[in-house]
Protein backbone atom coordinates (compact mmCIF):
# COMPACT_ATOMS: atom_id res chain seq x y z
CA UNK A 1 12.44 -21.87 -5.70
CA UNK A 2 9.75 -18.85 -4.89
CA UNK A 3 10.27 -16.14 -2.58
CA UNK A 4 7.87 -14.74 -0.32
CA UNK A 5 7.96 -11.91 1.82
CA UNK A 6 5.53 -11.67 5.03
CA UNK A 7 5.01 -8.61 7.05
CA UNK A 8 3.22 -7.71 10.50
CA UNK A 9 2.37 -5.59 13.20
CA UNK A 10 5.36 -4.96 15.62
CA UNK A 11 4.26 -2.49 18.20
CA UNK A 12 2.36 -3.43 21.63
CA UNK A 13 -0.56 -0.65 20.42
CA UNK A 14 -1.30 -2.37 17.59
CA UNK A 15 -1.07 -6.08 19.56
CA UNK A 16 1.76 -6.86 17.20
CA UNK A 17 4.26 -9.79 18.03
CA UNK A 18 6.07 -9.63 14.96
CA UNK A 19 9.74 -9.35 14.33
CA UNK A 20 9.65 -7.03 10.71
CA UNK A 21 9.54 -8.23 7.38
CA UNK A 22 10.53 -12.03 6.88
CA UNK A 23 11.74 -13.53 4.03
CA UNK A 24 11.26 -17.15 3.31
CA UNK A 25 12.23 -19.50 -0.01
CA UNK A 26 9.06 -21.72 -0.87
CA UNK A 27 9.95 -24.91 -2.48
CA UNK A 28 7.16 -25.34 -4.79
CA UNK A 29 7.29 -28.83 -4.95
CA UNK A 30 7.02 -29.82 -1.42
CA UNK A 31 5.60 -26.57 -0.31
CA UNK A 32 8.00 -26.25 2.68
CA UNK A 33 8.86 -22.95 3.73
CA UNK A 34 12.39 -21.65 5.21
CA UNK A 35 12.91 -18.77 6.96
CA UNK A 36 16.63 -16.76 5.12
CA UNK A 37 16.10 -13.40 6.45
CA UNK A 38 14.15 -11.10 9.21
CA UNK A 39 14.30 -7.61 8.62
CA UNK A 40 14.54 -6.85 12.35
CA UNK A 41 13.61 -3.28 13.78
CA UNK A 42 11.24 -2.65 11.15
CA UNK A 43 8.34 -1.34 13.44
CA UNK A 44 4.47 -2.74 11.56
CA UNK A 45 5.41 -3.49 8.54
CA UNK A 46 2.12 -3.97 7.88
CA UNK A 47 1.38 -4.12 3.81
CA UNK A 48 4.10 -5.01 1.19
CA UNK A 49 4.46 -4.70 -2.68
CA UNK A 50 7.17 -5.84 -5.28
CA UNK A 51 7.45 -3.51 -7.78
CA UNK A 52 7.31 -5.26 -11.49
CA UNK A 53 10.36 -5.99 -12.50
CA UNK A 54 10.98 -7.62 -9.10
CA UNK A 55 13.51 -5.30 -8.26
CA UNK A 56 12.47 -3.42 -5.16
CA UNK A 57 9.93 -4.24 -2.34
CA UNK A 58 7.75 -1.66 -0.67
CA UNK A 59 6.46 -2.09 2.85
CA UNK A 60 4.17 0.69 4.38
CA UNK A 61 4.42 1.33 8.25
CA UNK A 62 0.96 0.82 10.00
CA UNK A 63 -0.23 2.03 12.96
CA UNK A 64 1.24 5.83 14.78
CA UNK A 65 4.40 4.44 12.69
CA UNK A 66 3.17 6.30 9.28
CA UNK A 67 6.34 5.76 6.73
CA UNK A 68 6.53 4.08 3.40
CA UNK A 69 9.99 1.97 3.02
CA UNK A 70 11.47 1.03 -0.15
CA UNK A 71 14.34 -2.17 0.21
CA UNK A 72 16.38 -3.57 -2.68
CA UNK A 73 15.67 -6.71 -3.41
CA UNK A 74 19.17 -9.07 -3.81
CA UNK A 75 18.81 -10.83 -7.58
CA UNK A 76 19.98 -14.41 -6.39
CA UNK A 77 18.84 -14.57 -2.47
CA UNK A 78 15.92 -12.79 -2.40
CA UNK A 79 17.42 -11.35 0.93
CA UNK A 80 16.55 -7.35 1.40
CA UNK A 81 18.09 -4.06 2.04
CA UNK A 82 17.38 -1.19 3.04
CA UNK A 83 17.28 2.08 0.20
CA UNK A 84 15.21 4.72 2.32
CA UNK A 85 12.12 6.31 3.60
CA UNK A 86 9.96 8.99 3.55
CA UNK A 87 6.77 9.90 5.30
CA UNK A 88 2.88 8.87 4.56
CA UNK A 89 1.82 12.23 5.10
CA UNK A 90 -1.17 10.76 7.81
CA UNK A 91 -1.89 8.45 9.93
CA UNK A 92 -1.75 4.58 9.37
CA UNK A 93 -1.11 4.10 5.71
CA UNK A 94 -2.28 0.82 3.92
CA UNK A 95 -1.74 -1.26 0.77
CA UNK A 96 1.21 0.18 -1.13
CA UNK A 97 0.59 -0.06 -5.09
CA UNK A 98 3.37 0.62 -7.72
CA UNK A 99 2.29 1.34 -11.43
CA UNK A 100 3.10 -1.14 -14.02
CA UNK A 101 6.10 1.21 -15.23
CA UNK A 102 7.48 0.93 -12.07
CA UNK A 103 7.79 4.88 -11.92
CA UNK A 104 4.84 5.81 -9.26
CA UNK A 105 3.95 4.35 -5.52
CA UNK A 106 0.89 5.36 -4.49
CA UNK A 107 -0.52 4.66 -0.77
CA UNK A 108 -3.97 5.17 0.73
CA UNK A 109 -4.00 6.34 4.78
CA UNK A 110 -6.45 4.55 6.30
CA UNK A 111 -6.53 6.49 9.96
CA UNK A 112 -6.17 9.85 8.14
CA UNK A 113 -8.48 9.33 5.43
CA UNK A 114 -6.10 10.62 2.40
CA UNK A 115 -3.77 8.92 -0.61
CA UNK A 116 -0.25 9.96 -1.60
CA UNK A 117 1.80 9.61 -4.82
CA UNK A 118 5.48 9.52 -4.97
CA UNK A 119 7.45 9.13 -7.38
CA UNK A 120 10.40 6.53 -8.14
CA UNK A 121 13.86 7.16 -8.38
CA UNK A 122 15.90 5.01 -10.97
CA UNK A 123 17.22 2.67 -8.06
CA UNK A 124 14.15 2.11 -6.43
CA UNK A 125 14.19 5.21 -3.50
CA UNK A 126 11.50 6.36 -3.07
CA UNK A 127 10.89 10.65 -3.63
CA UNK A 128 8.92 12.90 -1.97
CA UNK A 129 5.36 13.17 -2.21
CA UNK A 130 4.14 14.70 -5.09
CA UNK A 131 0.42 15.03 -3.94
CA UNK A 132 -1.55 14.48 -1.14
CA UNK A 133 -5.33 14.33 -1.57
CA UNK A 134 -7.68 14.87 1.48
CA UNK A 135 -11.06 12.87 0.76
CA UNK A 136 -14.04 14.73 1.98
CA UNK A 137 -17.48 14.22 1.73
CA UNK A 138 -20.60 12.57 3.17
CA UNK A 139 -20.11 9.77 4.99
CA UNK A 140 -22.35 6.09 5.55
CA UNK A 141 -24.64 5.71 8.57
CA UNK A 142 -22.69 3.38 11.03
CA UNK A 143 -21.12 6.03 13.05
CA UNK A 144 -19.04 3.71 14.66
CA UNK A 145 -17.30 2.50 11.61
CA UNK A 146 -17.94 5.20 9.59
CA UNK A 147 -16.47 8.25 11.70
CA UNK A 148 -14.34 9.83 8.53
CA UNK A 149 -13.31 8.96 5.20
CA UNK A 150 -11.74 5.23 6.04
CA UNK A 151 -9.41 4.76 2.40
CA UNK A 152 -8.16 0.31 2.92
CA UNK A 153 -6.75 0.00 -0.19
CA UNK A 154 -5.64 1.97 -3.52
CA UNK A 155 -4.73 -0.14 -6.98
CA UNK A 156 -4.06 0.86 -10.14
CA UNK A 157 -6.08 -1.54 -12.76
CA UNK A 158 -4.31 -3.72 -14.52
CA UNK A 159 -2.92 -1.25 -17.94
CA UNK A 160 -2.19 1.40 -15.43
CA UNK A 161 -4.48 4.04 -16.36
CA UNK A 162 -6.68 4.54 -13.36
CA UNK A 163 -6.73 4.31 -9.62
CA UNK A 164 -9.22 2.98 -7.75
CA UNK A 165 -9.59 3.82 -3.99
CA UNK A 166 -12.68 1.89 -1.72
CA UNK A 167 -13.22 4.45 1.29
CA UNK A 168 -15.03 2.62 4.03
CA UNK A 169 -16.21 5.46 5.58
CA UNK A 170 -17.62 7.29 2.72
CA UNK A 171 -19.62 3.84 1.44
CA UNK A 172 -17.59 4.68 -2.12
CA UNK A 173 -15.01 3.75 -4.61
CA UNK A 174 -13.25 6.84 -5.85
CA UNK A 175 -11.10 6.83 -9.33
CA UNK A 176 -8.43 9.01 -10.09
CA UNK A 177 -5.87 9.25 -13.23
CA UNK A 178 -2.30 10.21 -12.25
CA UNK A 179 -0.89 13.39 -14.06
CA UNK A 180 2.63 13.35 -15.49
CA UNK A 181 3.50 15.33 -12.84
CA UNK A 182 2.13 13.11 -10.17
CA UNK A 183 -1.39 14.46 -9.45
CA UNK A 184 -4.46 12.89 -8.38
CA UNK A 185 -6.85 13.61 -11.29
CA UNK A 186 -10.89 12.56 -10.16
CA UNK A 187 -12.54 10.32 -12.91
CA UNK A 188 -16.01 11.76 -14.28
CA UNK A 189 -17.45 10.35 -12.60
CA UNK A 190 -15.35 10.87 -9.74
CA UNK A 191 -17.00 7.63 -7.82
CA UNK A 192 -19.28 4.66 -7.47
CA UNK A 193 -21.26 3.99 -4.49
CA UNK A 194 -22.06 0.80 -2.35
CA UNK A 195 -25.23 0.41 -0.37
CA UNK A 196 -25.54 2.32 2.94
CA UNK A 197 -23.40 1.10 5.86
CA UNK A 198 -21.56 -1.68 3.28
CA UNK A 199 -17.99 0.11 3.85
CA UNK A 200 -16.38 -1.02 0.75
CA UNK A 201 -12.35 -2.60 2.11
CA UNK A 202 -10.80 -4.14 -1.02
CA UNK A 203 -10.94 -4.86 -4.44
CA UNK A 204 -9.57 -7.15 -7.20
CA UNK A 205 -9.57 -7.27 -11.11
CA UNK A 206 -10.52 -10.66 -12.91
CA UNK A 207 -7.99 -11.41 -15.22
CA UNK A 208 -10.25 -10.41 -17.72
C-alpha cells in the first residue's frame, strides 16, 4: 500500500472548500483510494512536502494564513501529527522544499515576493528562520501579473547544492547556495531570464 497526502484551500477568501490535509492509502493494484485521516482545522494547507527519509511532512499555509507546519508522520499508518509551527515571514507562502539531508526547509512567498530558510530540528520541528531574502529588481511588462517580485516555487536540484527560485514577476529564475549557517548565497550568475511577460511558475529536473 502507498500513502498520499492531499492538501487545499480552506478559507472562504481563497474560495476554499477543503477540510485540511487528507490522508488516503492507495492500493496500487486496483488504484482505489481510502480516505484514514483528515487533519481538520488546518486553515489552506495549500503545498505539502515529505522530507526524505519519510519521516515528517511539511505543509505551508496559503493565503492571509502565512505559516509553515511540520507533522510527524506515524511509521505503520501513515496517519499525521502535529510537531509545530512557525511563521513564513510574508504573505502567502508556496511550495515547501526540504534538502536531501533532511536538515533545511526552505519556502518561497508568493504574495510577498521573498524565500525563507529554516532549519530542522532532530525530530522534525521546524526552527526559526535563519534568513529571509527580499527579491528586488526590475520587473516584466504585464503590469497586471507582474506587479512585484511573484516567487511560485523554490527547489533544491537534485545533489542539494543549489536553489533555484522562478519569480513570475521579475520574468527570472534566481539561484542561490545555502551557507552552513543557513544563508541565501546568489549564484554568479545570480539568474537566468525568460522572455518578456513569460512569468516563469515552476520547474522540474529530468532524471538526468
Amino acid at each position: 500500500m502507498l500513502t498520499a497526502y492531499v492538501g487545499c484551500y480552506t478559507t472562504p477568501d481563497r474560495h476554499g472548500h477543503g477540510q485540511g490535509i487528507s490522508v488516503y492509502r492507495v492500493d496500487p493494484d486496483s488504484h482505489s483510494w481510502s480516505l484514514i485521516q483528515e487533519v481538520k482545522g488546518e486553515q489552506n494547507p495549500t503545498f505539502l512536502a515529505v522530507e526524505p527519509r519519510g519521516q515528517v511532512l511539511y505543509a505551508v499555509h496559503g493565503g492571509a494564513i502565512s505559516q509553515v507546519s511540520a507533522f510527524a508522520i506515524d511509521p505503520s499508518s501513515g496517519e499525521l501529527t502535529l510537531l509545530n509551527r512557525q511563521p513564513s515571514q510574508s504573505e502567502n507562502p508556496v511550495y515547501p522544499t526540504v534538502h536531501p539531508s533532511s536538515r533545511w526547509l526552505a519556502i518561497a512567498n508568493y504574495t510577498g515576493g521573498s524565500i525563507v530558510a529554516y532549519p530542522l530540528l532532530e525530530d522534525g520541528r521546524i526552527g526559526e528562520a535563519t534568513d529571509v531574502h527580499q527579491h528586488t529588481g526590475p520587473l516584466g511588462p504585464n503590469a497586471e501579473r507582474q506587479d512585484r517580485s511573484h516567487p511560485h516555487q523554490i527547489t533544491w536540484d537534485p545533489s542539494g547544492s543549489h536553489l533555484f527560485v522562478p519569480d513570475l514577476g521579475a520574468d527570472r529564475t534566481y539561484l542561490y547556495q545555502l551557507s552552513a549557517d543557513g544563508k541565501f548565497v546568489a549564484n554568479d550568475p545570480p539568474f537566468v531570464s525568460s522572455p518578456p511577460g513569460s512569468g516563469p511558475r515552476h520547474i522540474a529536473f529530468h532524471p538526468g
